[in-house]
Every structure is written in C-alpha cells, then in structure tokens.
Protein backbone atom coordinates (compact mmCIF):
# COMPACT_ATOMS: atom_id res chain seq x y z
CA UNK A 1 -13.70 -5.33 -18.79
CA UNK A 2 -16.54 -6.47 -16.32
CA UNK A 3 -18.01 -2.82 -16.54
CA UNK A 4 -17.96 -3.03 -20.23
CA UNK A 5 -19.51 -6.42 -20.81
CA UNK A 6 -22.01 -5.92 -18.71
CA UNK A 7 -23.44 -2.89 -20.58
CA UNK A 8 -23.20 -4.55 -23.84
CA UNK A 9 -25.32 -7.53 -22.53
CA UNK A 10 -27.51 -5.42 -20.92
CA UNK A 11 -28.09 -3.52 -24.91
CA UNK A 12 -28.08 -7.41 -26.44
CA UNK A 13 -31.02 -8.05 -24.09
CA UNK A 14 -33.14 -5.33 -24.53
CA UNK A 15 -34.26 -6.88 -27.67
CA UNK A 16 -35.95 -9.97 -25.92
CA UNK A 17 -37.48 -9.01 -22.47
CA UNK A 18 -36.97 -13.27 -22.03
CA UNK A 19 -33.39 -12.81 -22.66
CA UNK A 20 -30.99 -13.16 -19.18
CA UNK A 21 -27.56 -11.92 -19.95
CA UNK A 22 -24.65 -13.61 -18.16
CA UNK A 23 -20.92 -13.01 -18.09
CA UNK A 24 -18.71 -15.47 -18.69
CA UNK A 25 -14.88 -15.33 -17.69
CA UNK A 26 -11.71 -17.80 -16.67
CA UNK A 27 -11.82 -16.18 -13.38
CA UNK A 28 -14.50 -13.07 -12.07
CA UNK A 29 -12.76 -11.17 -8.73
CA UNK A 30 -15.41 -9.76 -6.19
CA UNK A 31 -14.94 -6.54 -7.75
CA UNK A 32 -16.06 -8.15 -10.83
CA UNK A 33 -19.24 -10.01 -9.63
CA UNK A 34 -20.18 -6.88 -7.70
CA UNK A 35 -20.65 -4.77 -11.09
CA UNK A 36 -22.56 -8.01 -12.61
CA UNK A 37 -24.89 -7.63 -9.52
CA UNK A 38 -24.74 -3.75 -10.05
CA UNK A 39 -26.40 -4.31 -13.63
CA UNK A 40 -28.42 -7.14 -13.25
CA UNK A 41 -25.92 -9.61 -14.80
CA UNK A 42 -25.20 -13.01 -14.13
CA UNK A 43 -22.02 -15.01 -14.06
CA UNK A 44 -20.37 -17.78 -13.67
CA UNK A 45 -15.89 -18.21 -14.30
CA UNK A 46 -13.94 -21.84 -14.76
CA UNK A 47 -12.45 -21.24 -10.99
CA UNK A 48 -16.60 -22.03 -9.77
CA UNK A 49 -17.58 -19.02 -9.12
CA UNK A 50 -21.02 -18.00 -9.98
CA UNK A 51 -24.67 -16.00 -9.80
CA UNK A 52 -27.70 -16.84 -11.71
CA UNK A 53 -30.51 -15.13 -10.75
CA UNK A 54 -33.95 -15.80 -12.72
CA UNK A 55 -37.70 -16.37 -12.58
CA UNK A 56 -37.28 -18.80 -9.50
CA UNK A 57 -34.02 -20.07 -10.01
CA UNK A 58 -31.23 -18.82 -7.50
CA UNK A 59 -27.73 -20.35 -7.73
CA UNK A 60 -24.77 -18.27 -6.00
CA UNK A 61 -21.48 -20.08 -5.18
CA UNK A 62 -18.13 -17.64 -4.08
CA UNK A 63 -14.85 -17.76 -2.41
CA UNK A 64 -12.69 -19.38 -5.44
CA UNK A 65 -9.69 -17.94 -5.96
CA UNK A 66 -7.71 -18.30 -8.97
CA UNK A 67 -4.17 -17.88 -7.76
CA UNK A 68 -1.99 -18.43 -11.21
CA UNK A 69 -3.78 -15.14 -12.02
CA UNK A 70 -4.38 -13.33 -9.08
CA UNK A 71 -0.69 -13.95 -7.61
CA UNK A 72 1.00 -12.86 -10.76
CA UNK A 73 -1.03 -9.41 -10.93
CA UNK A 74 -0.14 -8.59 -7.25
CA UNK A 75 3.56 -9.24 -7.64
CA UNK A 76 3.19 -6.77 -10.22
CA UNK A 77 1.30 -4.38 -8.62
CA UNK A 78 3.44 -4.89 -5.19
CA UNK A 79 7.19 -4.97 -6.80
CA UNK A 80 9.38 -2.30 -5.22
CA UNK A 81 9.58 -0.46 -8.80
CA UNK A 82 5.62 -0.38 -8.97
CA UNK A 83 5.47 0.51 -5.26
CA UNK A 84 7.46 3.47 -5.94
CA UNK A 85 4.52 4.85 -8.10
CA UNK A 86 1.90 3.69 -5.44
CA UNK A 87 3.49 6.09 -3.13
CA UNK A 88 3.84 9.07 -4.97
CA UNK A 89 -0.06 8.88 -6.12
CA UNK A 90 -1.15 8.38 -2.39
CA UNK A 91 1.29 11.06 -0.96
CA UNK A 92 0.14 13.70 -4.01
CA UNK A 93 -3.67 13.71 -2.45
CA UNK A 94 -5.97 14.60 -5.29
CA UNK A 95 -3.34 15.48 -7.75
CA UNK A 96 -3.78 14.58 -11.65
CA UNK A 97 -0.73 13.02 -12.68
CA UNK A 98 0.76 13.23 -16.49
CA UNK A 99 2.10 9.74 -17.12
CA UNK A 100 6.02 11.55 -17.87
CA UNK A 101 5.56 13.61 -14.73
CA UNK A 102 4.40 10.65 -12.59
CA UNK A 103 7.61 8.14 -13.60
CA UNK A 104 9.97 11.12 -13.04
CA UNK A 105 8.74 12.18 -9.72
CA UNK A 106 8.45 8.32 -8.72
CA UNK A 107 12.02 7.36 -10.27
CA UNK A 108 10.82 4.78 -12.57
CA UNK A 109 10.64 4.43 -16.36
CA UNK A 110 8.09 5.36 -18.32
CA UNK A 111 6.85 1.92 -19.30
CA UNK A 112 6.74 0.79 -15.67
CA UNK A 113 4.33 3.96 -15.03
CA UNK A 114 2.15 2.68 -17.31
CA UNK A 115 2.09 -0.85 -16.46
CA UNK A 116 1.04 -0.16 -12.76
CA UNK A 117 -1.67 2.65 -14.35
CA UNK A 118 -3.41 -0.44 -15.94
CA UNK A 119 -3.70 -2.71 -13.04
CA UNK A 120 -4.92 0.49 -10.80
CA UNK A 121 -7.37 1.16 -13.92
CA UNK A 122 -8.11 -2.77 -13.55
CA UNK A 123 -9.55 -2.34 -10.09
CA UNK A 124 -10.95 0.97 -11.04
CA UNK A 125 -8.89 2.88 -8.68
CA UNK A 126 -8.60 5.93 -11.25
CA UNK A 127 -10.26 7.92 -13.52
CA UNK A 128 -9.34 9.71 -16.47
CA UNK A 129 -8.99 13.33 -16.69
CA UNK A 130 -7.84 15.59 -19.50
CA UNK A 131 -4.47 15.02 -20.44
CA UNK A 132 -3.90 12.24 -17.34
CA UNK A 133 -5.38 10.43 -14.58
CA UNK A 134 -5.72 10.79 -10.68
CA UNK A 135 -7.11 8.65 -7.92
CA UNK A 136 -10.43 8.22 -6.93
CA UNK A 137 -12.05 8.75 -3.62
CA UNK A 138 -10.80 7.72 -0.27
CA UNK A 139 -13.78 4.98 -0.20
CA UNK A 140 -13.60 3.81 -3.42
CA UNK A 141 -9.67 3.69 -4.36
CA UNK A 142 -7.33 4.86 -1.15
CA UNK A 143 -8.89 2.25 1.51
CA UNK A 144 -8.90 -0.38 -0.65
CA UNK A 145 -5.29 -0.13 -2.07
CA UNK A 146 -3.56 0.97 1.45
CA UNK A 147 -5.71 -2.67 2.28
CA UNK A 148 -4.71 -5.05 -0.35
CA UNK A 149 -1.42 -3.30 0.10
CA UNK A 150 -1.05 -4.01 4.01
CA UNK A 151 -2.13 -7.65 2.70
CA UNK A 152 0.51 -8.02 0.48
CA UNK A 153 3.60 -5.73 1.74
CA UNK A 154 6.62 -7.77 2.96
CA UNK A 155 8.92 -5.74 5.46
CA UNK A 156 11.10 -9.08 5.63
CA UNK A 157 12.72 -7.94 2.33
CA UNK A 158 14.52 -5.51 4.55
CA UNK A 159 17.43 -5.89 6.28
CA UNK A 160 16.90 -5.40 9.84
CA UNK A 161 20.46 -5.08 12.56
CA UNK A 162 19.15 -5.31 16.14
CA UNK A 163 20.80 -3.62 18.82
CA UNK A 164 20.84 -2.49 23.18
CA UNK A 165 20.98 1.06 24.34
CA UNK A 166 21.82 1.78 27.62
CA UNK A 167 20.02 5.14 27.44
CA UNK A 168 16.27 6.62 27.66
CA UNK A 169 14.37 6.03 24.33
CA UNK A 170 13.98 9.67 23.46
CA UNK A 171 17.59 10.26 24.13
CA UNK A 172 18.78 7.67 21.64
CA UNK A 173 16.17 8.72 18.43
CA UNK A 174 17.69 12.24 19.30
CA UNK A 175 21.75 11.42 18.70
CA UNK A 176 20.49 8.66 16.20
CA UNK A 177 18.98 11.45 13.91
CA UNK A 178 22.17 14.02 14.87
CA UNK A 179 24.92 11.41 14.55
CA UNK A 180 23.29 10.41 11.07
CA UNK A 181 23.78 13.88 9.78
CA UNK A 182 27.29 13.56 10.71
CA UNK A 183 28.14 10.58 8.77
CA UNK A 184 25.82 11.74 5.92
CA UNK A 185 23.67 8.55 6.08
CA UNK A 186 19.87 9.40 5.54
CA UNK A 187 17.63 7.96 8.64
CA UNK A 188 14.21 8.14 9.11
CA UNK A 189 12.21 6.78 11.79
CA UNK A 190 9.18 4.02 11.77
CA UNK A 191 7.38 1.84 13.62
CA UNK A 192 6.40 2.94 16.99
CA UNK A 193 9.24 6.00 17.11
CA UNK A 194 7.17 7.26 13.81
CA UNK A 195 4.02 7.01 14.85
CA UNK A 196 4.51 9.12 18.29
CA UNK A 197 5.37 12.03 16.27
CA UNK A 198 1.78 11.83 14.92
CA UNK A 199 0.17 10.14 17.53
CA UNK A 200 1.50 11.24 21.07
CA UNK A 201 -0.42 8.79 22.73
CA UNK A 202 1.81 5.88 21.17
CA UNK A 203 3.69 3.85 24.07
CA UNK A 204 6.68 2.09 23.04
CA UNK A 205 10.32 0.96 24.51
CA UNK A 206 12.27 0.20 20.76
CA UNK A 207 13.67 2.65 18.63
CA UNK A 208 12.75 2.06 14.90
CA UNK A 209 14.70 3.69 12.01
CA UNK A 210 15.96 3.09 8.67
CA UNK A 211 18.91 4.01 7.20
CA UNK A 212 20.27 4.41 3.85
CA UNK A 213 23.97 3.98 4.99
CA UNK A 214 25.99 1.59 6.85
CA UNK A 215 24.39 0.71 10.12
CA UNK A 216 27.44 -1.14 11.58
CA UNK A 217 28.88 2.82 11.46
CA UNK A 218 25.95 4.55 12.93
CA UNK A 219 25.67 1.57 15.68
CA UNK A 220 29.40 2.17 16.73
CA UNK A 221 29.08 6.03 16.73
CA UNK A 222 26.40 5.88 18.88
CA UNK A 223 27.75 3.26 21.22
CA UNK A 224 24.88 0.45 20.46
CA UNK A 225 25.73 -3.17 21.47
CA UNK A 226 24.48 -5.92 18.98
CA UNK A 227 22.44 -8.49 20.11
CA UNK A 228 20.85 -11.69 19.16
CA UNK A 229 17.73 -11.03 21.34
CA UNK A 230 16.00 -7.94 24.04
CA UNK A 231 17.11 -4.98 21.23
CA UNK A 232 15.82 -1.72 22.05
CA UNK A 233 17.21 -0.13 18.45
CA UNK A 234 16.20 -1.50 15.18
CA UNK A 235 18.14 -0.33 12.10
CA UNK A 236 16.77 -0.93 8.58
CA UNK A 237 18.48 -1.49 5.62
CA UNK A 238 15.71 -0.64 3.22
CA UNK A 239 14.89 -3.33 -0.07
CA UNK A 240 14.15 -0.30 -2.12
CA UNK A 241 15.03 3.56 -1.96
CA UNK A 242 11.63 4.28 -2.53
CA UNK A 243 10.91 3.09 1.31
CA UNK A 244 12.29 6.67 2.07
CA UNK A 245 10.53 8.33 -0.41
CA UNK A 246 8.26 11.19 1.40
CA UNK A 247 10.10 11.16 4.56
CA UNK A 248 10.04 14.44 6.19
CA UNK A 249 10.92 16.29 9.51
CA UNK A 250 8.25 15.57 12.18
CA UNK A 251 8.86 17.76 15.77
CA UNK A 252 12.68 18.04 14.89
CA UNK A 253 13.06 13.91 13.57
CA UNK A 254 13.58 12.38 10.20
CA UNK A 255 9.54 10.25 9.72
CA UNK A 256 9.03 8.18 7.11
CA UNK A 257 5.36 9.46 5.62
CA UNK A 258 2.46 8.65 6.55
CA UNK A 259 1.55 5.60 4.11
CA UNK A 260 5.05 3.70 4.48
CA UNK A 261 4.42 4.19 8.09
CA UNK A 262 0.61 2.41 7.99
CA UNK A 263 2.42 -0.48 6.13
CA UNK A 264 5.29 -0.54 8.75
CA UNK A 265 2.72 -0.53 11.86
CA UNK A 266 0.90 -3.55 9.81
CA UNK A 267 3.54 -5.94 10.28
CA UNK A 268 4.44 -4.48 13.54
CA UNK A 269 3.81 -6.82 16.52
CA UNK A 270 2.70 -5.36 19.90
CA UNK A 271 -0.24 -3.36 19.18
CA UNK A 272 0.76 -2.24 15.52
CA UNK A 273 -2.27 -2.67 14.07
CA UNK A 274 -3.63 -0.37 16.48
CA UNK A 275 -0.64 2.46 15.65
CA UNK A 276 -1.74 2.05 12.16
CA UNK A 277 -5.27 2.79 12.32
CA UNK A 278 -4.59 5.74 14.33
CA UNK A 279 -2.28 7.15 11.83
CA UNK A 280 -4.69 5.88 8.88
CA UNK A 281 -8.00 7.64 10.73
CA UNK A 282 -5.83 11.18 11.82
CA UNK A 283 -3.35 11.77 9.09
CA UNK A 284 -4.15 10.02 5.99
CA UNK A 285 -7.71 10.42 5.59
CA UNK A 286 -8.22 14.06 6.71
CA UNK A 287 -5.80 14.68 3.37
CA UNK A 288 -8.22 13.04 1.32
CA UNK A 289 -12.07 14.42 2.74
C-alpha cells in the first residue's frame, strides 16, 4: 500500500515542481517509511511517526509503535495454523507455490493459505509469478521472517517433561530414537542434540527431543527418572503437529529441520543463540545462495 501511494504521489507531483508529496497513514512500519524515503516521500501516521524533508526544513521523529495493530497482525502471522505454511515455504527453497498445492502440503485450509499469503505480501516477502507466488531472496524475505519469527515464536506453548539419565548422552539419544520406533511414537531431536548433527562442534550435556506420543511411556521404557530440577532429557509435547513437519534422519537420528531448529536454539539458554547462527550461516542459507 506504501509502494503504491508513493508512486501515485510521486505522478500527482510532477505537475507542480513546488509540490512535496507526503503519505499519510494511522500507523507507517519501518518497512513503510523506508519506501517513502526510497521515493522521495514524506510522512507522517497518528502513532507520531514522521519525515518531512524540504527546502530547509528537516523534521524526523521514529520508534512509535502502534501495538493494537501491529500485535494483532503477528498473532496472525505467528498462529500454529499460519506457522504451518511458514515452514513449508522456507523448507521448499525457491519453489513457486500454487495456493491449493501450498495448503495441502502445509495441512491447512485453503482460506488460511491465503490469509498468511497477504500478510507475507504485506511485508513484501513474495512476489508473484505465473499461476502463484514464491519467496523472495534470502536478504530481502528469509532473514527477515526467520527474525521477526525468532522474535515472536513461543516454545512455552509446548509441553516440556524433564527427566535424569544415568547413562552417556549419546547412549541415551540412541535407545531414545530405537525405543520410539518400538512404541510407534514419532521423536525427533532439537535443541543442542539437533544441532550436533549439523554442527559437530556443538557441546552439550541434555538430551532434547520431541515426541508425538506419550512421554510418561517412552520415559519408563527407557528407564528415565523424573525430576523437578538437574534433567539431562527433555521430552516435548509439541503445541502443533506442524513442529515436526520436515523432520528427517540426520547421521542415523530423527532432526527436526533446519528452521524449527533455529527457532528452538533461539529460546535455548546456554549458548543457543550461538547454535542457531551456526545452523542459520551453514545449513539454511547455503539452500538459498
């Protein structure tokens, strides 16, 4: 909408070389004021946000949210049913998605396909291509959602059972992953356990798996002790199947992908953030250059 007002001021001012467009708005994002500064525009919104930028006059003021608006587009963008979508277009690469195809592979109806199209159109994420849409580039839609993503993901909407093993680390992922298969409960690791498959250089003393089953079960089968406080295991009821969607063998274990696992390491304490920009620099963005 920014994009598109700005051009037709730009034409309504061509007439008058006195004229100084200026967009107007309840509430301009960054993203916003950036393309008004891209064309020349100024603008000002009712949160007090504003650039005016003429003969000698200069007025900038920033950092206004508007949070009635901005809150209610995130939950919508971040629900667990619109998160399912945000998966499959990161996991797909540089795929063009039909909008039928996209809510089948994702598992969500039609109608909530489109709805999360238009707020990824809204922050120009996407562009159009014949007969559907696909992602931009890495710089200029993958960064910036995995981001705002990261900002707004919530892992406490899981369920997490804390446990003691007596045995080595590797040992326990290993009869974790085996004894799962047994009991036909679908595991896959995170955290720290995930990111060593892709990152050998990843230190870490808790196991870190979730599990579409019952982890009472899986605990007892494996001889895990529940405890209040010093777990080594971690089992994770997921919030949403979709947590589990892209999970694939890594070196002989169940690893949730890449993308769920840069969101995990995000919220992870204990040098997380650092796990996560390892997997974000050498596995998601050599499948987008």
């Amino acid at each position: 909408m920014a994009r598109e007002a700005c051009l037709n001021l730009r034409d309504y001012a061509r007439s008058d070389e006195r004229d100084y467009p200026v967009f107007i708005a309840p509430y301009i994002s960054p993203a916003a004021a950036a393309i008004c500064d891209q064309y020349g525009v100024g603008y000002f919104d009712l949160a007090g946000n504003c650039r005016l930028a003429f003969d000698q006059v200069y007025i900038r003021r920033e950092g206004f949210p508007n949070p009635s608006v901005q809150k209610r587009d995130l939950r919508s963008l971040y629900s667990p049913k619109a998160e399912r979508v945000l998966r499959v277009v990161l996991a797909a690469g540089k795929r063009s998605w039909r909008m039928q195809e996209l809510a089948d592979e994702a598992r969500v109806s039609l109608g909530q396909a489109a709805n999360v199209k238009k707020l990824l159109s809204d922050r120009e994420w996407i562009e159009a291509e014949a007969g559907g849409f696909s992602l931009r580039s890495l710089d200029d839609a993958v960064l910036p959602m995995l981001t705002e993503w990261a900002e707004n993901y919530r892992i406490e909407r899981s369920t997490a059972s804390e446990y003691y093993s007596l045995k080595p680390i590797p040992q326990t992922e290993a009869e974790l992953a085996a004894t799962s298969r047994g009991i036909r409960a679908q595991v896959a690791f995170s955290g720290f356990s995930g990111a060593v498959r892709f990152a050998p250089s990843v230190r870490y003393q808790r196991v870190t798996a979730y599990i579409l089953g019952d982890p009472t079960a899986l605990a007892d089968r494996l001889g895990l002790k529940p405890v209040s406080s010093g777990a080594n295991v971690t089992l994770i009821e997921p919030y949403d199947e979709g947590v589990l969607y892209g999970t694939k063998e890594v070196e002989g274990a169940p690893v949730v992908s890449p993308v769920q696992l840069y969101l995990d390491l995000t919220q992870t304490k204990g040098r997380g953030e650092e796990a996560a920009s390892a997997i974000l620099e050498e596995v998601i963005k050599p499948t987008w250059r």
